[in-house]
Every structure is written in C-alpha cells, then in structure tokens.
Protein backbone atom coordinates (compact mmCIF):
# COMPACT_ATOMS: atom_id res chain seq x y z
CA UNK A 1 -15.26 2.35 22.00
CA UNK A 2 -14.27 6.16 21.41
CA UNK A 3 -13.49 7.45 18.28
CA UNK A 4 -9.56 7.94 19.29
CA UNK A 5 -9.59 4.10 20.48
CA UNK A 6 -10.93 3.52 16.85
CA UNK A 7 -8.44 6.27 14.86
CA UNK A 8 -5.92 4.03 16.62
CA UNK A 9 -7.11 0.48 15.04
CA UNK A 10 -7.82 2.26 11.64
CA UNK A 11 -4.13 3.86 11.50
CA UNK A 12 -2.63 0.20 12.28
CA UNK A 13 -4.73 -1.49 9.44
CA UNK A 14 -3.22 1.26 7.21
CA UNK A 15 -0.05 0.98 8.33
CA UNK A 16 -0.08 -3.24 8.37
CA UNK A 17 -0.99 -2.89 4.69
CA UNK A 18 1.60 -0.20 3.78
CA UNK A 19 0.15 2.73 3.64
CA UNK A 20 1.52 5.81 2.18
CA UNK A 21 1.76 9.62 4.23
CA UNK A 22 -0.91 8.74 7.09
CA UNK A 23 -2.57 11.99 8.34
CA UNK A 24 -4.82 12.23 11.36
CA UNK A 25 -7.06 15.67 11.39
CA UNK A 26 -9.19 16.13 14.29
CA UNK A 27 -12.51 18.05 12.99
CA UNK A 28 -14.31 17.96 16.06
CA UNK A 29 -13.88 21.66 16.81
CA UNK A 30 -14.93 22.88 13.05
CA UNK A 31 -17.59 20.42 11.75
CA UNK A 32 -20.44 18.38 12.62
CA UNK A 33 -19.30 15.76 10.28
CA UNK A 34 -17.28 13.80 12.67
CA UNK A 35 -14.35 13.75 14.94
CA UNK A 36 -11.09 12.71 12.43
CA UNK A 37 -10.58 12.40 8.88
CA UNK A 38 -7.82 9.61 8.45
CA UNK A 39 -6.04 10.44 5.08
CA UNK A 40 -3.76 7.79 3.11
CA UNK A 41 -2.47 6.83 -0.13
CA UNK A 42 -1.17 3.50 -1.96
CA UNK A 43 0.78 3.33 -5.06
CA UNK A 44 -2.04 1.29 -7.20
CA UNK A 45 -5.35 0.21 -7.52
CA UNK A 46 -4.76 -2.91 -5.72
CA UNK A 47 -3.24 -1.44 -2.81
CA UNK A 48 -5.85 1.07 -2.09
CA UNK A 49 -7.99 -1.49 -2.35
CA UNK A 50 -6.16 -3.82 0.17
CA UNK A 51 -6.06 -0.76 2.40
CA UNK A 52 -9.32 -0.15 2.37
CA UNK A 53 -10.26 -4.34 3.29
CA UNK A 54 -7.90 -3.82 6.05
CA UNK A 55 -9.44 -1.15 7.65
CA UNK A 56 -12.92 -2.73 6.99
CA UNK A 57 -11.45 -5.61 8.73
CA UNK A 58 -10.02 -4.47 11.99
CA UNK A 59 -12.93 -2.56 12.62
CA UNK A 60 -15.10 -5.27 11.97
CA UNK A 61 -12.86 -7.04 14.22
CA UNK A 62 -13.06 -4.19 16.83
CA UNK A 63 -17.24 -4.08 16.31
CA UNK A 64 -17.19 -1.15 14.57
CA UNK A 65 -19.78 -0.59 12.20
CA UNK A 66 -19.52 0.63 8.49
CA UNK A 67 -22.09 3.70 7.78
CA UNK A 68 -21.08 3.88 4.17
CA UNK A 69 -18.44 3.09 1.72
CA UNK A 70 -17.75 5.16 -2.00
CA UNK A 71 -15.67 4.34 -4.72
CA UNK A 72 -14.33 1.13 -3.77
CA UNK A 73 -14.50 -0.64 -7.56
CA UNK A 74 -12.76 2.69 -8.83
CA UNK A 75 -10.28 2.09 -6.44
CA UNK A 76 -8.79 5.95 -7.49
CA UNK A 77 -10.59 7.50 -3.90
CA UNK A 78 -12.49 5.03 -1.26
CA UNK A 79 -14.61 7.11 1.49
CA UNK A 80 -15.12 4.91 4.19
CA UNK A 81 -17.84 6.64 6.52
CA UNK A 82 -17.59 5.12 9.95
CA UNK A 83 -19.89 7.86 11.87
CA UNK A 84 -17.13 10.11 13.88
CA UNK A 85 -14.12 8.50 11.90
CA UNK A 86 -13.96 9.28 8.05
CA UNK A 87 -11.36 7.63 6.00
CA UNK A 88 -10.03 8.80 2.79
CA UNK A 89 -7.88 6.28 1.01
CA UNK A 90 -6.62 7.59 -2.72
CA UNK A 91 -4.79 6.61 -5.25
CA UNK A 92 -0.66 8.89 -5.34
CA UNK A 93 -2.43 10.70 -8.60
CA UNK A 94 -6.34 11.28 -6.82
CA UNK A 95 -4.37 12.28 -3.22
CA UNK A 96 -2.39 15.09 -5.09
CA UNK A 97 -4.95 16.50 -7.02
CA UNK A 98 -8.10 16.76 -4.30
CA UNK A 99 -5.42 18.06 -1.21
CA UNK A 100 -7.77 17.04 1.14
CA UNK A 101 -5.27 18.21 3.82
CA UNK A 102 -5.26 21.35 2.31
CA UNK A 103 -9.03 21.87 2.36
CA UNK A 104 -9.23 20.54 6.07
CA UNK A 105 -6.03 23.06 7.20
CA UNK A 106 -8.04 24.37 10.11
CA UNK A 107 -8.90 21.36 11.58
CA UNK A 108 -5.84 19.69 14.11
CA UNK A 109 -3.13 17.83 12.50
CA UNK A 110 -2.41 15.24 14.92
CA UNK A 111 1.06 13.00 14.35
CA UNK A 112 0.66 9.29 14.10
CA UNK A 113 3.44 8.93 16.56
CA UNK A 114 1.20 10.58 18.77
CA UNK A 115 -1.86 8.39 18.98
C-alpha cells in the first residue's frame, strides 16, 4: 500500500473519531523523514487518546505497521511514526503552542477534500 492509500485510511480514523482542523503536509520534496505529516487536535485527553487508537486501528486493519509511538499516557502530543506517514495528534492547548504547521510551511499543504 502507498503512503497516499494510507494518508487516506489515517485521515478517516481521525475524522470517524472527531477530529479537530485535519492538515495533510506532503514533505517528500524537503525531508528524508517521510512523505506526510498528518496534523490533528481533540478537545481533551480522552479524545486525543481515542484518536490516536483509531488510527492505530485502521492501520492495523489496513496491515500497516507501527514504527513508534510517543506520548500516548500524556495524552497532551501523541507521535505516531508509521515510516513515510507521521501523525501528530495534540491536545487544542499543545497544537497552538508547537505550530507544527508553521514549522513545516514549506512543505505542501494538501486539502482533505482532496485526498
């Protein structure tokens, strides 16, 4: 399965759990690190938490394989390191204050309507 195939199954776990602001950036043409960074917030501890099982799920699901996960019993900022995809699920408060989208600007912001 490509990477896009799997950006697609991440965004609807996200989006089945409620996710908050869903950004796609495609890296591919400024880092090694991967091909996207999937970026999403929920309101609480819970939710980000939920969100995060959800995309742990469908991927599972899809046979996707989990590299690494960070920050999960925080629950403020989980890093979920699937190779080419890397999701960032914060907390509203964590989101604001790292800008993530910010620091990626130069990478392509791709809509989720899009996909």
């Amino acid at each position: 399965m490509d990477s896009k195939e799997c950006v697609k199954i991440v965004v609807e776990g996200l989006q089945d759990k409620k996710a908050n602001d869903i950004h796609i950036i495609d890296i591919r043409e400024i880092s090694t690190m991967g091909d996207y960074f999937i970026i999403a917030d929920g309101s609480n501890r819970n939710q980000v938490q939920a969100l995060s099982d959800s995309v742990e799920q469908v991927l599972s699901d899809a046979g996707v394989k989990l590299k690494n996960r960070e920050g999960y019993a925080n629950g403020g900022w989980i890093l979920l390191d699937y190779y080419d995809i890397i999701i960032h699920i914060f907390s509203e408060e964590e989101r604001s204050f790292y800008d993530l989208e910010h620091i990626w600007r130069d990478g392509k912001h791709i809509h989720v309507g899009d996909l």
